[in-house]
Protein backbone atom coordinates (compact mmCIF):
# COMPACT_ATOMS: atom_id res chain seq x y z
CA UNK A 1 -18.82 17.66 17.41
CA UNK A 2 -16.88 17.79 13.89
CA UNK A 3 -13.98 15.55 15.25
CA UNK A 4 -16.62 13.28 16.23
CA UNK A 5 -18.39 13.25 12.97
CA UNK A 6 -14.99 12.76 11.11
CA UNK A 7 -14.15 10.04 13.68
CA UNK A 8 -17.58 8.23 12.92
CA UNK A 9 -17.00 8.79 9.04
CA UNK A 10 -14.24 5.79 9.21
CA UNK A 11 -16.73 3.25 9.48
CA UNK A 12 -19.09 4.11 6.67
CA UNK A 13 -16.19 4.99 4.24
CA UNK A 14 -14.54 1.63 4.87
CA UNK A 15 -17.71 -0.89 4.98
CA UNK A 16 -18.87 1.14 1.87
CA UNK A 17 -16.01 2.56 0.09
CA UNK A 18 -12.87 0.59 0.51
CA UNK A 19 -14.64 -3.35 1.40
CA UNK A 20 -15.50 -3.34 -2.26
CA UNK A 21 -12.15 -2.76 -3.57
CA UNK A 22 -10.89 -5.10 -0.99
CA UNK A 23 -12.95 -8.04 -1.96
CA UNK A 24 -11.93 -8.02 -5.43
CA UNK A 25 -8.55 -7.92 -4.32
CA UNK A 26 -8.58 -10.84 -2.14
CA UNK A 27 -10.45 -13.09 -4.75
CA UNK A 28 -7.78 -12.08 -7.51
CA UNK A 29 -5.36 -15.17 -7.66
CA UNK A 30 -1.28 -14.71 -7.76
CA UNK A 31 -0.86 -15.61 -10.90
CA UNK A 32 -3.49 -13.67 -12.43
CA UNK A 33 -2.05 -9.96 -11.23
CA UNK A 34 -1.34 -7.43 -14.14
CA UNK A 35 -2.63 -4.55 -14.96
CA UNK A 36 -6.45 -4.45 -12.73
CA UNK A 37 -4.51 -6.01 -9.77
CA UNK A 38 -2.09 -2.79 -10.07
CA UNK A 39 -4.55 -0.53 -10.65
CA UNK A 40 -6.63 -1.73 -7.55
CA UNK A 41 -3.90 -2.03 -5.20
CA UNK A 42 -3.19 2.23 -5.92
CA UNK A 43 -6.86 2.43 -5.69
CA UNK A 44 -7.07 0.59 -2.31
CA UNK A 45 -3.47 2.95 -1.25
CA UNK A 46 -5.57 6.38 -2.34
CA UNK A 47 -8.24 5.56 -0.32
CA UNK A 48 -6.46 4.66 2.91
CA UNK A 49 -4.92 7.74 2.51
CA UNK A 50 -8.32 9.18 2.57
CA UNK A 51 -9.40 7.56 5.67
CA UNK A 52 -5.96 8.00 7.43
CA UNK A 53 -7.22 12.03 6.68
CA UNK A 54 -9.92 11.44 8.03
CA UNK A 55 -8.32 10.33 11.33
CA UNK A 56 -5.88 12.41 11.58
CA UNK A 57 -8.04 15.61 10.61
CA UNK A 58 -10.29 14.47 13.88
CA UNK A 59 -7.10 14.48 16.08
CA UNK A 60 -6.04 17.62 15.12
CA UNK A 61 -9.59 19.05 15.51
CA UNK A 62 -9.69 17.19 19.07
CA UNK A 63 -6.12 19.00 20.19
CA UNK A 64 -7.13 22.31 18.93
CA UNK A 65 -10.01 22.23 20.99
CA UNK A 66 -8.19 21.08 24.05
CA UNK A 67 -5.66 23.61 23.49
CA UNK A 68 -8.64 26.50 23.20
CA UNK A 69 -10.68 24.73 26.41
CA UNK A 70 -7.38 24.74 28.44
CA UNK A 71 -6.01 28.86 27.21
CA UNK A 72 -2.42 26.45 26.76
């Protein structure tokens, strides 16, 4: 049920968390990067890193309990 709940978490924490930081990254013109467009793009890489966790915390929850289900 946890896996599942951390699998499900992906959505919300990208439509809510990372779309925002993503929009004003795609409306920032080439010419205009500097010092926001840096900060934002290690913003956007922190939390991507945060939802890979996410992902990868459900898989490892998901093969611990096949490895307790199956006594492997």
């Amino acid at each position: 049920m946890v896996g599942r709940l951390l699998r499900l978490a992906n959505w919300p924490f990208t439509m809510l968390v990372i779309m925002p930081t993503n929009k004003q990254l795609m409306t920032m013109q080439p010419e205009d990067a500097g010092a926001e467009s840096r900060h934002l793009l290690r913003l956007w890489s922190s939390l991507h890193g945060a939802r890979s966790a996410l992902g990868s915390a459900a898989a490892l929850l998901f093969a611990c309990s096949l490895l307790i289900t199956y006594q492997v």
